[in-house]
Protein backbone atom coordinates (compact mmCIF):
# COMPACT_ATOMS: atom_id res chain seq x y z
CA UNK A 1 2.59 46.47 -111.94
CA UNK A 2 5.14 45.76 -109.38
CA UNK A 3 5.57 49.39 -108.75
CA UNK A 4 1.97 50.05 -108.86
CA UNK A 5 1.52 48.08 -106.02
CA UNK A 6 4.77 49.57 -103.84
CA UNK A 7 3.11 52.59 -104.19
CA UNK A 8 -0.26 51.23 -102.93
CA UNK A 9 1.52 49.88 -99.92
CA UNK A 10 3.62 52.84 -99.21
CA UNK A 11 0.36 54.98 -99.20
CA UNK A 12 -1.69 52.54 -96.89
CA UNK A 13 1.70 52.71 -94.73
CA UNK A 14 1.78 56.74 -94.60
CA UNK A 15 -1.81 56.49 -93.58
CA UNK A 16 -1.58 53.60 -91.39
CA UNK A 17 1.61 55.74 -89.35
CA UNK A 18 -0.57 59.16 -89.39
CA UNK A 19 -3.32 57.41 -87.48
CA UNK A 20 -1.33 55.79 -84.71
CA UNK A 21 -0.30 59.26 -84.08
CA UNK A 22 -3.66 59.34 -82.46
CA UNK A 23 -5.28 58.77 -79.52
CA UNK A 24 -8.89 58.35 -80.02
CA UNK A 25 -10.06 55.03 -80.61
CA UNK A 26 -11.48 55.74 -84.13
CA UNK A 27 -10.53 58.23 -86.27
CA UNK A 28 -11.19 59.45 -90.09
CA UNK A 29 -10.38 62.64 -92.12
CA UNK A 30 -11.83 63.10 -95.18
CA UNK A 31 -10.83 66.13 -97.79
CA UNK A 32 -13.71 67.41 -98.25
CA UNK A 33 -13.63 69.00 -102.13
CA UNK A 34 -12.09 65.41 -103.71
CA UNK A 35 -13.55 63.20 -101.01
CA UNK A 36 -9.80 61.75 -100.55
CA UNK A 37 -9.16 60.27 -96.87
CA UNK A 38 -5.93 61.98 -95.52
CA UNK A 39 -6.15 59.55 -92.10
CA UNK A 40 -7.74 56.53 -91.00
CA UNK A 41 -8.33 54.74 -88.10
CA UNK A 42 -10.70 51.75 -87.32
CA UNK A 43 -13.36 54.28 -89.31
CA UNK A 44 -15.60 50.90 -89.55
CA UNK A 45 -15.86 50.06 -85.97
CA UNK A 46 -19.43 50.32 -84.50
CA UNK A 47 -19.70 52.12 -81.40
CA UNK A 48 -21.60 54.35 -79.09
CA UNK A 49 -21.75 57.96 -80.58
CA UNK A 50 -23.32 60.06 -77.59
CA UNK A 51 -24.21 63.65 -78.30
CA UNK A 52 -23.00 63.54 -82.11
CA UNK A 53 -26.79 62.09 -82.79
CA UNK A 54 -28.23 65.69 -81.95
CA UNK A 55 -27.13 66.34 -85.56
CA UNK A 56 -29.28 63.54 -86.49
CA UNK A 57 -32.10 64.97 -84.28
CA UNK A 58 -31.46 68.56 -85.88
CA UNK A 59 -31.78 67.81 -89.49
CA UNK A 60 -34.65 65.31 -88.90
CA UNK A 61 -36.80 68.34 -87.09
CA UNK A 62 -35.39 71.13 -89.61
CA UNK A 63 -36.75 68.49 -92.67
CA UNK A 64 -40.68 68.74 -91.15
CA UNK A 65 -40.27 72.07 -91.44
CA UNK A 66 -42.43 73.18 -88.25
CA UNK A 67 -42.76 76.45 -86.95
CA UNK A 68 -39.51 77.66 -85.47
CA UNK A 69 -40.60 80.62 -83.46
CA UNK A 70 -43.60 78.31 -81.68
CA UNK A 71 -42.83 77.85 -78.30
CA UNK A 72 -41.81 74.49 -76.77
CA UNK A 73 -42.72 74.06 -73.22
CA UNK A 74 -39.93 71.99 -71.30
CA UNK A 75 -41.96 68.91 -69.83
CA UNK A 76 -40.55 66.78 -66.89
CA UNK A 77 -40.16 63.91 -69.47
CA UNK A 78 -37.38 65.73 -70.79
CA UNK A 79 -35.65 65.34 -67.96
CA UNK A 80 -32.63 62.86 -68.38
CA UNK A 81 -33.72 59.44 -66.00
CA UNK A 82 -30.76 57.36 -67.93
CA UNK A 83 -27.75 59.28 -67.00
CA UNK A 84 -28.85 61.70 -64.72
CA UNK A 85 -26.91 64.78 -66.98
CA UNK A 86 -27.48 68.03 -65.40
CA UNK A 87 -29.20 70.80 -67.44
CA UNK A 88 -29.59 74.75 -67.15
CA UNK A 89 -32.80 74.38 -68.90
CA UNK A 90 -35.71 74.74 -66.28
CA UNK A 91 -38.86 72.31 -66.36
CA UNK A 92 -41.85 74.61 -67.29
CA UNK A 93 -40.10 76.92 -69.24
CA UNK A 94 -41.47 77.78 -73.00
CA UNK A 95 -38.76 78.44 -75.19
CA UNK A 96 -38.95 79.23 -78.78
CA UNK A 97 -38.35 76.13 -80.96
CA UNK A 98 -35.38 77.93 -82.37
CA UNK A 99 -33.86 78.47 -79.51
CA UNK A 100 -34.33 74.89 -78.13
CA UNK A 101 -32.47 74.02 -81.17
CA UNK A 102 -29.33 76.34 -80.61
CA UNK A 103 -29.56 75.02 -77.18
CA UNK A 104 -29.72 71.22 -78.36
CA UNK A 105 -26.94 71.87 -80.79
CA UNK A 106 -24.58 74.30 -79.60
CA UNK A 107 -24.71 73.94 -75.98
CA UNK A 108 -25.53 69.76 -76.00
CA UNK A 109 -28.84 70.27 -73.72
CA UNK A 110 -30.58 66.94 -73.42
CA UNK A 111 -33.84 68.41 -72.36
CA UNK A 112 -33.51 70.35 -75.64
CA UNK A 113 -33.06 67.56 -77.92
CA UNK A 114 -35.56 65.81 -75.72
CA UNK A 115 -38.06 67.94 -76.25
CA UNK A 116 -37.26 68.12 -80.09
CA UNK A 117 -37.71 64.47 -80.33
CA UNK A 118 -41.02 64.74 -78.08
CA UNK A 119 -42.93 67.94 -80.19
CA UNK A 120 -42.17 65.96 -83.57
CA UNK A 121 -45.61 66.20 -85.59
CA UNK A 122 -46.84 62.95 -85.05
CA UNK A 123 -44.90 62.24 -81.89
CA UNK A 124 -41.64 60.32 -80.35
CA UNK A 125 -42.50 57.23 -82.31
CA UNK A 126 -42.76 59.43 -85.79
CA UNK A 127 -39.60 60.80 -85.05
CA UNK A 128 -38.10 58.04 -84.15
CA UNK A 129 -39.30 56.60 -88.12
CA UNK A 130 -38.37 59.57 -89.33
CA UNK A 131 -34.74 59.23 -88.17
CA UNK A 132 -34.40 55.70 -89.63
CA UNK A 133 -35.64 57.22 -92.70
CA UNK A 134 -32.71 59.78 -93.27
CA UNK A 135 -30.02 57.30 -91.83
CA UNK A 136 -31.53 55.30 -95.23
CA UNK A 137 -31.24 58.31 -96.73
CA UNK A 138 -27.83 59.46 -96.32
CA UNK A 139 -26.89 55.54 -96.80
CA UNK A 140 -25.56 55.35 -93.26
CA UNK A 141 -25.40 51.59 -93.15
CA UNK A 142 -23.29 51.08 -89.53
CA UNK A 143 -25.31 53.47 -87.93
CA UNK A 144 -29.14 52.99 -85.29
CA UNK A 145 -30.56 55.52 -83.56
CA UNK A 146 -32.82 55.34 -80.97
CA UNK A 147 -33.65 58.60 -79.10
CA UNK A 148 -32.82 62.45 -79.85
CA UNK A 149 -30.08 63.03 -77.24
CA UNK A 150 -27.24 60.47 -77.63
CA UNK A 151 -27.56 59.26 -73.93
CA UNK A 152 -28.31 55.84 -74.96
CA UNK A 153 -25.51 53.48 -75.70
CA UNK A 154 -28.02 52.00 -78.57
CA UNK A 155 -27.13 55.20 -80.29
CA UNK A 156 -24.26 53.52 -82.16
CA UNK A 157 -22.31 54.33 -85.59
CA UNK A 158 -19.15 54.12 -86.78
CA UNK A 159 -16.40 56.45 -87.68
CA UNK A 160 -17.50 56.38 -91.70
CA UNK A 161 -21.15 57.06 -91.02
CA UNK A 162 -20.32 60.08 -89.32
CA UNK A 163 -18.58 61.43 -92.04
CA UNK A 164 -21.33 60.94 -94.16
CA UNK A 165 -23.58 62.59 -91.62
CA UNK A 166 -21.24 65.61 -90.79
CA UNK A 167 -21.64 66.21 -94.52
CA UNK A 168 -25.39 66.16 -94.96
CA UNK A 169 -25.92 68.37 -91.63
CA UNK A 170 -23.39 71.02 -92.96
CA UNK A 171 -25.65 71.49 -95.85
CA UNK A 172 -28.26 73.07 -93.72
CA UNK A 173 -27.40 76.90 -93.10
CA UNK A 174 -29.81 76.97 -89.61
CA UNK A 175 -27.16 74.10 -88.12
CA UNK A 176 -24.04 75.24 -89.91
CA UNK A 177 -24.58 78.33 -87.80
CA UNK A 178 -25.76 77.00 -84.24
CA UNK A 179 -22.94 74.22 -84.28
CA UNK A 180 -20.45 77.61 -85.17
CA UNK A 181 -22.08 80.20 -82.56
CA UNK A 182 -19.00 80.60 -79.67
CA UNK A 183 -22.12 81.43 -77.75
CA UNK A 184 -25.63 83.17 -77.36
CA UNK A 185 -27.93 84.55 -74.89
CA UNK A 186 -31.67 82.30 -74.90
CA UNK A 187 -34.55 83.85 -72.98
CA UNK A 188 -35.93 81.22 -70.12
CA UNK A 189 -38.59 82.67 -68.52
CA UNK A 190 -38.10 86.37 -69.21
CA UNK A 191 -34.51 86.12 -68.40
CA UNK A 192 -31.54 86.44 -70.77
CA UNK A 193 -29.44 82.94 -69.79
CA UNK A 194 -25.68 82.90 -71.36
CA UNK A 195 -24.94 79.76 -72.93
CA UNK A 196 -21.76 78.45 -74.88
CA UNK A 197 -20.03 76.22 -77.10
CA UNK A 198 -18.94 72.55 -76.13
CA UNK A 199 -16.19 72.93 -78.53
CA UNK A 200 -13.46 74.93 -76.97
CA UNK A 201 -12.32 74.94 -80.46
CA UNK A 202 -15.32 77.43 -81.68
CA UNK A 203 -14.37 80.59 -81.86
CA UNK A 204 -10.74 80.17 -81.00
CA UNK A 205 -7.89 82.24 -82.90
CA UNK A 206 -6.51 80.05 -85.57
CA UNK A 207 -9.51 78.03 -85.70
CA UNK A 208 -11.71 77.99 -89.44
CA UNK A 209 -14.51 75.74 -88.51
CA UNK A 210 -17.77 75.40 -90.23
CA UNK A 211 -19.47 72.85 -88.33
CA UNK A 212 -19.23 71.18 -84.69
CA UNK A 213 -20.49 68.59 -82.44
CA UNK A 214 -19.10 67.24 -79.43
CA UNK A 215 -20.73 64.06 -77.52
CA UNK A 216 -20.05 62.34 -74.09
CA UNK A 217 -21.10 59.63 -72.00
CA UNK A 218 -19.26 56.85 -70.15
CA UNK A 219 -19.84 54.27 -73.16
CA UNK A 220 -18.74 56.13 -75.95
CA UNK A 221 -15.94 58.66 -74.35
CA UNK A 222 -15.08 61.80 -75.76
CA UNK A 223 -16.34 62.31 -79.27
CA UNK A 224 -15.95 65.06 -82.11
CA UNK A 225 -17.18 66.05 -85.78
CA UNK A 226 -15.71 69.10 -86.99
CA UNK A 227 -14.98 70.79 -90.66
CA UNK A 228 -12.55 72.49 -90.64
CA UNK A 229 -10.46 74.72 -93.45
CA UNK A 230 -6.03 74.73 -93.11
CA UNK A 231 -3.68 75.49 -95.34
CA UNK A 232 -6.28 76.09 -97.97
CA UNK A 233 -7.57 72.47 -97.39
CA UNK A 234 -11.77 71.73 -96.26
CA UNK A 235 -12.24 68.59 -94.28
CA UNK A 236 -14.38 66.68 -92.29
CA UNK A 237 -12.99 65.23 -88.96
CA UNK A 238 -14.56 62.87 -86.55
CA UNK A 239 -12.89 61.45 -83.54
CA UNK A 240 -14.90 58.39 -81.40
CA UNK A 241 -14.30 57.11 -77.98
CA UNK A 242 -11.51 59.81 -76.99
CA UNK A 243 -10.58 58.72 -73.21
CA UNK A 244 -9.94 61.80 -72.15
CA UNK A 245 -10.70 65.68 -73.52
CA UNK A 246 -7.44 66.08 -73.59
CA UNK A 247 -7.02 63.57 -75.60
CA UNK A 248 -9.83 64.86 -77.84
CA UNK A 249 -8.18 68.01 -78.14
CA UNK A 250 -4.57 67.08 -79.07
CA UNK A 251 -6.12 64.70 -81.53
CA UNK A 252 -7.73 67.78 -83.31
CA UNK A 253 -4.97 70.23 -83.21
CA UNK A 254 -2.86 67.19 -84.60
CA UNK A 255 -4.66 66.78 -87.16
CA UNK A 256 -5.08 70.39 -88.32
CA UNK A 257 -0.96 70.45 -87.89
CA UNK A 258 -1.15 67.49 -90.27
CA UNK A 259 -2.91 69.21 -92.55
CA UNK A 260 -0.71 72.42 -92.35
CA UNK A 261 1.99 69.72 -93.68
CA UNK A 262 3.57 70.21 -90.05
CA UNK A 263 4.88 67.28 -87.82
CA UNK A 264 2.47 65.04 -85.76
CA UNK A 265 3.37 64.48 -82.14
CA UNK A 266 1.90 61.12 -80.63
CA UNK A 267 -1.49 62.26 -78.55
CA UNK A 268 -1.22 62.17 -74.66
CA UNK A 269 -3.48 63.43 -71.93
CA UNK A 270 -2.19 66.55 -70.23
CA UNK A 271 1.12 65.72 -68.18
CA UNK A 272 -1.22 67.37 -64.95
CA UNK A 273 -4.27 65.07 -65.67
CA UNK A 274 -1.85 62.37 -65.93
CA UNK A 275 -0.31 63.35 -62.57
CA UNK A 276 -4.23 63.05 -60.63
CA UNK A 277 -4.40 59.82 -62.21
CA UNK A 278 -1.08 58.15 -61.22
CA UNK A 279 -1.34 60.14 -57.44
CA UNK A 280 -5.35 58.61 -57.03
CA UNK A 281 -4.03 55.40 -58.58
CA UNK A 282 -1.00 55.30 -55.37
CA UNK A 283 -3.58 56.68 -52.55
CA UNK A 284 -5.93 53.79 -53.58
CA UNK A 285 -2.55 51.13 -53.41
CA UNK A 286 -1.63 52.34 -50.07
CA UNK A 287 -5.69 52.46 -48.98
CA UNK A 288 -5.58 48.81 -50.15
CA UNK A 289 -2.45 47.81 -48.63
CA UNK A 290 -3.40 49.52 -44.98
CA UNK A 291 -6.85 48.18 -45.02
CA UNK A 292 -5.17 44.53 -45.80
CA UNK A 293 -2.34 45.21 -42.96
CA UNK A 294 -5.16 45.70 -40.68
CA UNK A 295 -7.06 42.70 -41.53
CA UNK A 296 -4.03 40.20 -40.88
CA UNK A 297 -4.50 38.06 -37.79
């Protein structure tokens, strides 16, 4: 019994070391064929999950199975009033529902997932009960969603409900595909408009992945669900409140090194992004000082 246990704690330990290795604020990997977690790291805490609900939005609108070559005209209450997030995606246009999905998805449009959210049969408030439905569903118990596009901080979830939600959406071929396109060309208004992945990731040598989301926004920082296959090995990954992409991005190509049975280097933002920081962090010390110098009798 006595060893029993050792073991136990030398296992929690192994895990407990692998996830300090990282730098985003929550952290899980989960094998994906025995359901075994390889690292973990505050996977309970509830937090904001920005964009990573548009996989929420996407199998909630796939599931009412509506016409996916009727068009969706863009309406001006797509546009983003919250966070002001810029889009490519032109008020007015009519885009095939299809395509407003590879743009919600692969390229993280808001207007897109707006617009999903808005054409729901029934309506934003039957999507919005629709949503809470699957979240039952999939037994995501830490997780409430309010809107399609992950700009609200309400949007919140935790590291563990993400997993179980990366899992459900890979199951759908239509967003398997969109989340894994390094890019496409979408029509808008008689005019072929190049758009591309979030994920840097996506299409990069090296990289087996079978299904992606990134997310932003001040509240919940740089965020990521990807499966991924190395060294033989499937797996879910999510990553929550990154503060940097850097930091995102080192965090992912750790863990993929981890899984390759290679060594894991503590995460740090680029040694360049560090240097902006610490050089704006001294001009606003000597603005501070000078302004104070100047205000001395």
């Amino acid at each position: 019994m006595k060893k029993l246990f050792a073991t136990v704690l030398l296992s929690i330990s192994a895990v407990s070391a692998v996830a300090g290795a990282y730098g985003s604020q929550s952290v899980l990997v989960v094998e994906d064929d025995t359901g075994k977690v390889l690292i973990e790291k505050n996977a309970n805490a509830v937090v904001p999950i920005a964009s990573l609900t548009k996989l929420m939005t996407a199998m909630v609108v796939l599931d009412a199975r509506q016409d996916m070559d009727a068009p969706i005209s863009i309406d001006k209450v797509d546009v983003d009033m919250l966070k002001h997030s810029t889009s490519r995606v032109p008020v007015g246009a009519s885009i095939a529902r299809r395509d407003v999905l590879q743009l919600a998805l692969m390229s993280s449009d808001n207007r897109a997932a707006a617009s999903l959210g808005r054409t729901y049969p029934g309506g934003t408030e039957a999507f919005k009960a629709a949503v809470k439905a699957k979240i039952a569903a999939l037994g995501m118990t830490q997780t409430s969603i309010e809107e399609p596009t992950g700009l609200s901080p309400n949007n919140r979830s935790s590291a563990s409900d993400m997993v179980k939600m990366a899992v459900a959406a890979s199951a759908y071929p239509e967003i398997a595909r969109i989340t894994t396109d390094s890019k496409d060309i979408i029509n808008i208004n008689g005019r072929g408009v190049e758009y591309h992945n979030t994920n840097r990731f996506v299409g990069a040598k090296g990289w087996d992945i079978g299904l992606s989301k990134t997310g932003y926004t001040e509240e919940a920082g740089r965020c990521l669900i990807m499966r991924i296959t190395a060294a033989g090995k499937n797996a879910t990954l999510v990553l929550l409140n990154a503060s940097a992409s850097s930091v995102r991005a080192f965090d992912a190509v750790s863990i993929r090194r981890f899984m390759r049975g290679e060594d894991v280097r503590v995460a740090r933002a680029h040694p360049r992004a560090e240097d902006r920081v610490a050089k704006k962090s001294l001009r606003t010390r000597v603005a501070k000082h000078s302004k104070a110098r100047h205000r001395r009798p």
